[in-house]
N, C-alpha and C. Protein backbone atom coordinates (compact mmCIF):
# COMPACT_ATOMS: atom_id res chain seq x y z
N UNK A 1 108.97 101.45 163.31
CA UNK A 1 107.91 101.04 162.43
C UNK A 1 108.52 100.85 161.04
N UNK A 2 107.85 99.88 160.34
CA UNK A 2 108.61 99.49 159.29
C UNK A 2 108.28 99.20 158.01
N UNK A 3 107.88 99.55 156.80
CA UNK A 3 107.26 99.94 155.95
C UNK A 3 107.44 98.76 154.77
N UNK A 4 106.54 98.05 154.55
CA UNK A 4 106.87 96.43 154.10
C UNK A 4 106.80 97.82 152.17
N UNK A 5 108.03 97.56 151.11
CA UNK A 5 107.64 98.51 150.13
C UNK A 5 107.73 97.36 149.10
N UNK A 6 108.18 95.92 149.51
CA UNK A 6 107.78 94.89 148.10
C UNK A 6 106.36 94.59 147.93
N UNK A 7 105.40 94.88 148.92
CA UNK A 7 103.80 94.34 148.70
C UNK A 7 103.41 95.18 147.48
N UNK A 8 102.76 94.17 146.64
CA UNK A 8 102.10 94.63 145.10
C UNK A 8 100.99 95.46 145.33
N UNK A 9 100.56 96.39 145.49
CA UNK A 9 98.86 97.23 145.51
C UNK A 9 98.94 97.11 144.67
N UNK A 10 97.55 97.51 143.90
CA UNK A 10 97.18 97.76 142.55
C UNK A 10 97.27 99.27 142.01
N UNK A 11 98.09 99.94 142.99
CA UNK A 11 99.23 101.49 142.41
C UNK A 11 100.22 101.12 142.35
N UNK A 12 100.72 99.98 142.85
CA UNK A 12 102.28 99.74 142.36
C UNK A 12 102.68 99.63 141.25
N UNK A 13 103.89 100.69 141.23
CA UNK A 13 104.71 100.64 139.88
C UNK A 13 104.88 99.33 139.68
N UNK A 14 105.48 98.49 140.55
CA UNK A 14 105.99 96.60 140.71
C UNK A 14 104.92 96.02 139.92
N UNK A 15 103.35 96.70 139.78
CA UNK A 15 102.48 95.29 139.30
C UNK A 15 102.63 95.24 137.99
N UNK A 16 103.64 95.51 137.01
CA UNK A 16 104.28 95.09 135.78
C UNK A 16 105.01 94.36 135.16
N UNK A 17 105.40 93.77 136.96
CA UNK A 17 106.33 92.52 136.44
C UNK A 17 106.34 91.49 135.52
N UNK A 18 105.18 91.17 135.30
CA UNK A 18 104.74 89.92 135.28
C UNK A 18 104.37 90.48 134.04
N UNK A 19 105.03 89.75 132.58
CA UNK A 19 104.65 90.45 131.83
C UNK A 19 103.74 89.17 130.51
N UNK A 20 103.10 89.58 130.03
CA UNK A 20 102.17 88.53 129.47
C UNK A 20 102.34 88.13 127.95
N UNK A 21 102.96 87.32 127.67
CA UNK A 21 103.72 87.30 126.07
C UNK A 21 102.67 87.94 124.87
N UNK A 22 102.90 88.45 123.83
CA UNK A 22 101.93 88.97 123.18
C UNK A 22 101.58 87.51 122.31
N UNK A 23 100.51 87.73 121.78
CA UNK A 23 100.12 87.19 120.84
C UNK A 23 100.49 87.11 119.31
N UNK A 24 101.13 88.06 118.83
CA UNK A 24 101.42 88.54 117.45
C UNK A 24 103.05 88.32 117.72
N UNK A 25 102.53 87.08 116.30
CA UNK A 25 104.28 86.69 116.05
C UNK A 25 105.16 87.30 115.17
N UNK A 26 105.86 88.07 115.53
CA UNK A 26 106.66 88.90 114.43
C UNK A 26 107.90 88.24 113.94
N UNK A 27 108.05 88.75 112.68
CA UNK A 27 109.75 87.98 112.26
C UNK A 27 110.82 87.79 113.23
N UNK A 28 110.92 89.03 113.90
CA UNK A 28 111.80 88.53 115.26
C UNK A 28 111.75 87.24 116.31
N UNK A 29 110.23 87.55 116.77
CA UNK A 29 110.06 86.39 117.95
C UNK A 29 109.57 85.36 117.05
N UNK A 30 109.71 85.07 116.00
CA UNK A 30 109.53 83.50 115.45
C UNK A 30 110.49 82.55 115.11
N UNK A 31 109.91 81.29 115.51
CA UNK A 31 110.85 80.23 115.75
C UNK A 31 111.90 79.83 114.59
N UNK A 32 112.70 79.61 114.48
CA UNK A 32 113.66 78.74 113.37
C UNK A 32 112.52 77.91 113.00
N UNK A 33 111.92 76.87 113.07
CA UNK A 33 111.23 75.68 112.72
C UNK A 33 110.40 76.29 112.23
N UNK A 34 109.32 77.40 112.87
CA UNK A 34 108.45 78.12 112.17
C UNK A 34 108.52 78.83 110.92
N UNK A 35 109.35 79.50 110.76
CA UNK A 35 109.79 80.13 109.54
C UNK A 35 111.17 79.61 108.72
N UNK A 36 110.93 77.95 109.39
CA UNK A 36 111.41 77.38 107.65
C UNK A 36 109.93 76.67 107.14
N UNK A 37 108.62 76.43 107.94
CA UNK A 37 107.69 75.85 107.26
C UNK A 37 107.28 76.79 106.65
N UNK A 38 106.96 78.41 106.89
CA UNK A 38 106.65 79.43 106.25
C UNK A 38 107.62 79.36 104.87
N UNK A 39 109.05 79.46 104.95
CA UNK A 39 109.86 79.73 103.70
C UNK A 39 109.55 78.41 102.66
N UNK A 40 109.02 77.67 103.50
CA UNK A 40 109.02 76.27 102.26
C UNK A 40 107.38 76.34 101.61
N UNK A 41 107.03 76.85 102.06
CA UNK A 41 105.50 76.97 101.42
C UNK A 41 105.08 77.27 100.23
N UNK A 42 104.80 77.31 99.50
CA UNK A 42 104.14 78.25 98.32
C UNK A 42 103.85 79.75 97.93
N UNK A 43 103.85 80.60 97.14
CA UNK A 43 103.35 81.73 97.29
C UNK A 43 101.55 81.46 96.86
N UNK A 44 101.04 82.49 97.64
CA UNK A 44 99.73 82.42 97.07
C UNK A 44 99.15 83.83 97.38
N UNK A 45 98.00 84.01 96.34
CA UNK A 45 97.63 85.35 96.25
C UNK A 45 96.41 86.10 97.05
N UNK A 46 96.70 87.70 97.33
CA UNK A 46 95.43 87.67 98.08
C UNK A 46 95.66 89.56 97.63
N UNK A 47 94.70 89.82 98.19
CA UNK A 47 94.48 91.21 98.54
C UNK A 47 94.72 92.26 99.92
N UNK A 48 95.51 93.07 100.09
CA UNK A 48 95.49 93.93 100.92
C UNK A 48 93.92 94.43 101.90
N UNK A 49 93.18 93.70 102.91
CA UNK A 49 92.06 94.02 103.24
C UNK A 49 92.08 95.54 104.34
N UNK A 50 93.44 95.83 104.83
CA UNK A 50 93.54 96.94 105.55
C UNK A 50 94.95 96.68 106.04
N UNK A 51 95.08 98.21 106.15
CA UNK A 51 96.81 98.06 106.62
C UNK A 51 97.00 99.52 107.12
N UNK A 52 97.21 99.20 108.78
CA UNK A 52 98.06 100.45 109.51
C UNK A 52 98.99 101.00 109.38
N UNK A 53 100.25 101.23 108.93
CA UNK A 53 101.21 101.64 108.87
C UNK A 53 101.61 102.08 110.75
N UNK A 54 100.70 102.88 111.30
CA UNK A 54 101.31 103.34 112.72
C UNK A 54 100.98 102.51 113.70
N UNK A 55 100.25 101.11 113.36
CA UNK A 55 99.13 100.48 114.12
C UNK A 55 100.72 99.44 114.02
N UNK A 56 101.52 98.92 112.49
CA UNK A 56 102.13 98.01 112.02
C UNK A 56 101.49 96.69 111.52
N UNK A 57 100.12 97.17 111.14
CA UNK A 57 99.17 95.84 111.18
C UNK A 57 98.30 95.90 110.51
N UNK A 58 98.22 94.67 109.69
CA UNK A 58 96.60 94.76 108.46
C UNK A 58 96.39 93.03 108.91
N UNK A 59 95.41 93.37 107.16
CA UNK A 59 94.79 91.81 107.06
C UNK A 59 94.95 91.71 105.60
N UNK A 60 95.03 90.61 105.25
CA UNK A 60 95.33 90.56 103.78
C UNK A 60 93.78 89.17 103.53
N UNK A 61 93.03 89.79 102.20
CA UNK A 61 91.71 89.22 101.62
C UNK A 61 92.36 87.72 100.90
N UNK A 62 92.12 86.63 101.13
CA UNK A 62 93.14 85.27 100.44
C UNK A 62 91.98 85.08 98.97
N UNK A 63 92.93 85.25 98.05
CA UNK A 63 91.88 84.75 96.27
C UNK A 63 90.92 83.69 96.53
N UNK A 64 91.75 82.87 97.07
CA UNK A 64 90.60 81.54 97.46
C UNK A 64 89.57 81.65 98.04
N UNK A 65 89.18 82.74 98.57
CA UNK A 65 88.37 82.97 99.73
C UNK A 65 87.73 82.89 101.35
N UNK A 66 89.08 82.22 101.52
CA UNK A 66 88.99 81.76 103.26
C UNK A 66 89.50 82.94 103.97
N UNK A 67 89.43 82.69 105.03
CA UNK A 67 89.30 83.65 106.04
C UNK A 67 90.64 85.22 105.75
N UNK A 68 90.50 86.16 106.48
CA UNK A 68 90.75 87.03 106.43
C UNK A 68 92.69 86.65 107.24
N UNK A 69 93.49 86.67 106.94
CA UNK A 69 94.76 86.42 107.26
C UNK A 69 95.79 87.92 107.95
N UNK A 70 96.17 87.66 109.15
CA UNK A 70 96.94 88.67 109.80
C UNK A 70 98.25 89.13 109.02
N UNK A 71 98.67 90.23 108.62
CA UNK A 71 99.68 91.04 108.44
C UNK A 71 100.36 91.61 109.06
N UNK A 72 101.21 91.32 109.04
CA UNK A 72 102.59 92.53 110.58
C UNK A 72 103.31 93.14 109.33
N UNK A 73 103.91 94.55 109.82
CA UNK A 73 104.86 95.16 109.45
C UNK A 73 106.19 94.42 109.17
N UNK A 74 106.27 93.54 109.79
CA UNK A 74 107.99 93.09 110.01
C UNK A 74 107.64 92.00 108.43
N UNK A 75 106.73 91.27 108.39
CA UNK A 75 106.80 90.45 106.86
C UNK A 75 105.88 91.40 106.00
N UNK A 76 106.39 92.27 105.77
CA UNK A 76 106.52 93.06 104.43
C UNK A 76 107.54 93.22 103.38
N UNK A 77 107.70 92.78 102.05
CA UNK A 77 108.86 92.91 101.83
C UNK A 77 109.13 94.21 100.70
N UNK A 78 109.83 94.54 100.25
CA UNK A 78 109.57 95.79 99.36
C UNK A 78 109.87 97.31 99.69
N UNK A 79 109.70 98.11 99.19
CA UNK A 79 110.03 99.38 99.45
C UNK A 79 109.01 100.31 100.09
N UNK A 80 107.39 100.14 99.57
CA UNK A 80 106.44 100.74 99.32
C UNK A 80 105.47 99.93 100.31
N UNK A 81 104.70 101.06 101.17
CA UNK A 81 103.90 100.42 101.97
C UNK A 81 102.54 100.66 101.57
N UNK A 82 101.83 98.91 101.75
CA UNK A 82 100.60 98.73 101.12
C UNK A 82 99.65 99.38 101.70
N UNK A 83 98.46 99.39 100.41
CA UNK A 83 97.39 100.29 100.68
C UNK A 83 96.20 99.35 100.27
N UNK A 84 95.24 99.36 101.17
CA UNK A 84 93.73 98.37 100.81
C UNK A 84 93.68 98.63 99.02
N UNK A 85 93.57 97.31 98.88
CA UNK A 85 92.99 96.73 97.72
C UNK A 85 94.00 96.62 96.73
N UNK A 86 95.50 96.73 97.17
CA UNK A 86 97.05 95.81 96.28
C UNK A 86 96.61 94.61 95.90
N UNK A 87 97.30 93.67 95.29
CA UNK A 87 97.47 92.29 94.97
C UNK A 87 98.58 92.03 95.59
N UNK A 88 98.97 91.18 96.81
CA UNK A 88 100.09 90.77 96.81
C UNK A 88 100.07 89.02 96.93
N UNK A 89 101.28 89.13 97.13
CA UNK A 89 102.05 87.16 97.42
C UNK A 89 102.34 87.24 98.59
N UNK A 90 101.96 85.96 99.20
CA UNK A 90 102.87 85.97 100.21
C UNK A 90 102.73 84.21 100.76
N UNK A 91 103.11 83.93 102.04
CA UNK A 91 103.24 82.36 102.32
C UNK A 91 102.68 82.62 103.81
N UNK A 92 101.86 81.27 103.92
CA UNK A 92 101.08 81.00 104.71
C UNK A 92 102.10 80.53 106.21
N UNK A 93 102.23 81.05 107.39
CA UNK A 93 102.51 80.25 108.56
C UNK A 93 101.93 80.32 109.41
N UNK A 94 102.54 79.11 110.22
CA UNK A 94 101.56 78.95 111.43
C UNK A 94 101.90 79.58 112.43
N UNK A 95 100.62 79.60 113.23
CA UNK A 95 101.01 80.42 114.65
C UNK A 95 100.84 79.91 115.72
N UNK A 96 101.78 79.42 116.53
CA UNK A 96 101.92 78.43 117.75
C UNK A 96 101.29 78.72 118.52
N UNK A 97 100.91 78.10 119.81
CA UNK A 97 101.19 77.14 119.99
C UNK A 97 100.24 75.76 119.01
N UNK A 98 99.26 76.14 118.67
CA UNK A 98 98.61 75.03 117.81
C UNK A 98 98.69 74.68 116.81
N UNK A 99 99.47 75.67 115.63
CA UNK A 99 99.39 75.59 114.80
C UNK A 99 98.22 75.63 113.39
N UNK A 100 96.85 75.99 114.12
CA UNK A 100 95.90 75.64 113.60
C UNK A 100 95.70 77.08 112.82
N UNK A 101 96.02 78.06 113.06
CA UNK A 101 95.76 79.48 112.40
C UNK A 101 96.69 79.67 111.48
N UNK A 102 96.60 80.39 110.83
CA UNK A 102 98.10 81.12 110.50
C UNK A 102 97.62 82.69 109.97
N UNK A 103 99.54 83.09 109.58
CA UNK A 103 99.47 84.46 109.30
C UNK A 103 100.07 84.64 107.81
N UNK A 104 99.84 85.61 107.63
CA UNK A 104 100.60 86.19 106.32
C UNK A 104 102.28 86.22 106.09
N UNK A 105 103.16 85.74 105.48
CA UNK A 105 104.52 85.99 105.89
C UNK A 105 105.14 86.43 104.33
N UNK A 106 106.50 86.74 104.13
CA UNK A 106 107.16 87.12 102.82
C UNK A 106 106.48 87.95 101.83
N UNK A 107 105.65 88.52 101.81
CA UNK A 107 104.45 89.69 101.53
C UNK A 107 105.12 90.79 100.86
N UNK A 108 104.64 90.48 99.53
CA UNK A 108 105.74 91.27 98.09
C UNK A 108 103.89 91.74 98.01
N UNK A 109 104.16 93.04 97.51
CA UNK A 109 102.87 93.39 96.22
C UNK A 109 103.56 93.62 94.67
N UNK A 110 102.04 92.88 94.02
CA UNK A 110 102.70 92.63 92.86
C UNK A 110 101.71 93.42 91.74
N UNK A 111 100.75 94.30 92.23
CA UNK A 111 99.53 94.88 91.64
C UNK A 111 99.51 95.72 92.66
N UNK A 112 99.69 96.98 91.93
CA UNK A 112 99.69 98.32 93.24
C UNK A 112 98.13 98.86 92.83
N UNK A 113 97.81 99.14 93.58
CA UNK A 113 95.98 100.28 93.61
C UNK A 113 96.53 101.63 93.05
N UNK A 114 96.26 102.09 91.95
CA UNK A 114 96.31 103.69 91.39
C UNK A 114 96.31 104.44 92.18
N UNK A 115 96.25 104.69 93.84
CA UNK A 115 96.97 105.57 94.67
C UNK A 115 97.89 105.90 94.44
N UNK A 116 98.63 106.91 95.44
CA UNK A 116 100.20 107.15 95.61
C UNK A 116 100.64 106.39 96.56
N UNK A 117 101.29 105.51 96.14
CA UNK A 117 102.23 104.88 97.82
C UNK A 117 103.16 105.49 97.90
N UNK A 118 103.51 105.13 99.49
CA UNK A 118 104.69 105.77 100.22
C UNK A 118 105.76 104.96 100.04
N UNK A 119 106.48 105.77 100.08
CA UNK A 119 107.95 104.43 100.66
C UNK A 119 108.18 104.36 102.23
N UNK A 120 108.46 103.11 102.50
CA UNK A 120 108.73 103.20 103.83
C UNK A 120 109.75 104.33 105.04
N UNK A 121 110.69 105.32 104.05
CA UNK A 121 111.70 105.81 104.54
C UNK A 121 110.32 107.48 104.63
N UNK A 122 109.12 107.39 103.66
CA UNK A 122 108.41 108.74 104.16
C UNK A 122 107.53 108.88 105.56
N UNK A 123 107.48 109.95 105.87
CA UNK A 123 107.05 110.21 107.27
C UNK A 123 104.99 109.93 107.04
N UNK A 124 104.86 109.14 107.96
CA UNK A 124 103.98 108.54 108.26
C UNK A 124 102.63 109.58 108.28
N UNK A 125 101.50 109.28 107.41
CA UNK A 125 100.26 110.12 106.89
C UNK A 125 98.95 109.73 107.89
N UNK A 126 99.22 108.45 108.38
CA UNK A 126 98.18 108.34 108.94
C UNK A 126 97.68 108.69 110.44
């Protein structure tokens, strides 16, 4: 008798194969082409609307007032990790495949909130 052990159940360790690309484009997995339209862009200003530090993820408020814009950890630039309601800069890119969204990228703060910030090298509060 003979024990077929490649069939997938839905207890198989195996049903992980198949793994499903994330959605969130980080400095790493972004394209050359993508992040030279990001580097050629403009800076423009917005506000810190929330930011995880353990999550690696906020939203930044745009001055202009359009929509609420994604933040990753990896385009942060600086020493000091932001806290709701900074001023920072940063440049608009797109996020493939459509191009029709975009995210936050090169993300300096340039107006810190009268909190205490951390530096990135302190052990994590939240």
């Amino acid at each position: 008798m003979s024990s077929s052990s490649s069939t997938n159940t839905p207890d198989s360790p195996n049903k992980s194969l198949l793994q499903i690309p994330s959605p969130i484009v980080t400095r790493r997995t972004r394209t050359k082409s993508t992040t030279e339209i990001a580097s050629n862009n403009p800076d423009v200003k917005g506000k810190v609307k929330y930011f995880c530090r353990t999550k690696g993820h906020g939203f930044i408020a745009p001055d202009d007032g359009n929509a609420d814009l994604f933040l990753h950890i990896s385009d942060i630039e600086g020493e000091y990790v932001p806290l709701e309601g900074d001023e920072v800069t940063y440049r608009l890119c797109p996020i493939p495949p459509k191009r029709e969204k975009y995210q936050a990228t090169h993300v300096r703060i340039v107006n810190f909130t009268p909190e205490v910030h951390h530096r990135w090298d302190c052990k994590p509060n939240e």
